[in-house]
Protein backbone atom coordinates (compact mmCIF):
# COMPACT_ATOMS: atom_id res chain seq x y z
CA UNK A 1 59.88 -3.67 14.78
CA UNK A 2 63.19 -2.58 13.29
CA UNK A 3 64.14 0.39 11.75
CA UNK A 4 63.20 2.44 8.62
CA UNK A 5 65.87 3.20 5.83
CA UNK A 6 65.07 5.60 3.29
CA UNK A 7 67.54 6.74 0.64
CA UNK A 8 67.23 9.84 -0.98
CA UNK A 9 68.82 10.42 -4.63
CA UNK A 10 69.23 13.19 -6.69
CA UNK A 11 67.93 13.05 -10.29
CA UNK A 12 70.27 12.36 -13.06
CA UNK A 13 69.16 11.88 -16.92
CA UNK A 14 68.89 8.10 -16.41
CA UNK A 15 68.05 8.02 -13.13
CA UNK A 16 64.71 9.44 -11.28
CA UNK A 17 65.93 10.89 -7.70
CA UNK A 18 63.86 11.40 -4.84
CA UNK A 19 64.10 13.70 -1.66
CA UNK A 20 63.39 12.54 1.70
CA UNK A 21 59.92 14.41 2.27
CA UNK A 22 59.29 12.35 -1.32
CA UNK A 23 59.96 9.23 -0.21
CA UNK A 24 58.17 9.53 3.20
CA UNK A 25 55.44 10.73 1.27
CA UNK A 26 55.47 7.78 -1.33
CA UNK A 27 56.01 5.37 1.63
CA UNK A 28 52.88 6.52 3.25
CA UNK A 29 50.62 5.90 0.38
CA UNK A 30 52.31 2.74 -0.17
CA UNK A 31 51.45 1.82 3.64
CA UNK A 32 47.57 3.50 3.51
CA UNK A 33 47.18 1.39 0.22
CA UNK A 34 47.70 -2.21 1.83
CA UNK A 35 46.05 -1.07 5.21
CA UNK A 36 42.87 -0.45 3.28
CA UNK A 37 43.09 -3.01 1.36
CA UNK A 38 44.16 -5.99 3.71
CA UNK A 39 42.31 -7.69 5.46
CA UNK A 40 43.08 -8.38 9.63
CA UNK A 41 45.40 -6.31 11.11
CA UNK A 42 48.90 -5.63 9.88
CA UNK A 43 50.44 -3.90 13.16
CA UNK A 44 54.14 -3.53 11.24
CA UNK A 45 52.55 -1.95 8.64
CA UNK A 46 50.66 0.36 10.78
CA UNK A 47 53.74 1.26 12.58
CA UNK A 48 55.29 2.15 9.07
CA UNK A 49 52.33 4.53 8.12
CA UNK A 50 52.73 6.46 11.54
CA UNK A 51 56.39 6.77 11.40
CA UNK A 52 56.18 8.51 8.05
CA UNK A 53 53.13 10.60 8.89
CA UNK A 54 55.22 11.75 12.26
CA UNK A 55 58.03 12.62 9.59
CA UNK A 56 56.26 14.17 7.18
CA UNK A 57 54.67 16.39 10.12
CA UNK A 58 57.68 17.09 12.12
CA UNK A 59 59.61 20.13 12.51
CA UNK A 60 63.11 17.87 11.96
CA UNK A 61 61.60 17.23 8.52
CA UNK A 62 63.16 20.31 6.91
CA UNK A 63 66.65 19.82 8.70
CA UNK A 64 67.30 16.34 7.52
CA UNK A 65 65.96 17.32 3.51
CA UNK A 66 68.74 19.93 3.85
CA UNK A 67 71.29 17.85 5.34
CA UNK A 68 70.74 15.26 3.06
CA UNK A 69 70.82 17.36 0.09
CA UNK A 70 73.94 19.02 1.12
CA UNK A 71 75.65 15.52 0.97
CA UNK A 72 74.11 14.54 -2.03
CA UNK A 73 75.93 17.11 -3.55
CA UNK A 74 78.99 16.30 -2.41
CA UNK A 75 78.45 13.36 -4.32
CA UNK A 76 77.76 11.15 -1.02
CA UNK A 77 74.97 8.54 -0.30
CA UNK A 78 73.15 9.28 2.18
CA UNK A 79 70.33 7.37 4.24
CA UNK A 80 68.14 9.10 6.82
CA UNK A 81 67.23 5.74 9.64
CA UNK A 82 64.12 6.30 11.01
CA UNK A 83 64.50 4.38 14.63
CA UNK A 84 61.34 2.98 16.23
CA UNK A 85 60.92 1.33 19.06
CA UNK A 86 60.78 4.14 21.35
CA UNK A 87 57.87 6.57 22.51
CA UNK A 88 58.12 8.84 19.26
CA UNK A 89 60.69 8.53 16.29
CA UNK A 90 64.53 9.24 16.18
CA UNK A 91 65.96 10.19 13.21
CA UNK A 92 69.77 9.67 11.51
CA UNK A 93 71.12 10.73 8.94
CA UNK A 94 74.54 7.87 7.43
CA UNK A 95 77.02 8.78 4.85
CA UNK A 96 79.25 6.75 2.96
């Protein structure tokens, strides 16, 4: 399985923004949804849901929301990679 992008925006009057424990949180539903609803296994999806429940409950959680926001405010985009493949999650945050 490859990795996880999510890309956390700030709100602007046309625009709704998001912050990263938002969009894990969104993500998650989104996963829980089609797992209950599917039918057979969906092993990619399942891999989704527990990446974003380890986020969501992980003590880097609060580090990367600040991070993030501090670049956001510089005006940067920001994307926090959510690496898999590995025994537990590694997270990164990329600017441009």
């Amino acid at each position: 399985m490859g990795d996880i992008e999510l890309e956390p925006r700030y709100s602007t009057k046309a625009v709704s923004g998001r912050c990263i424990k938002c969009l894990a949180e969104q993500e998650s539903r989104n996963c829980l949804w089609e797992l209950l609803k599917g039918e057979g296994q969906n092993r990619e999806l399942e891999k989704t849901y527990e990446a974003m429940i380890t986020l969501l409950t992980s003590p880097e959680l609060q580090k990367l929301r600040d991070e993030s926001e501090k670049y956001l405010a510089e005006g940067k985009n920001v994307k926090i990679v959510i690496h898999l493949g590995e025994d537990k999650p590694r997270y990164e945050i990329k600017i441009d």
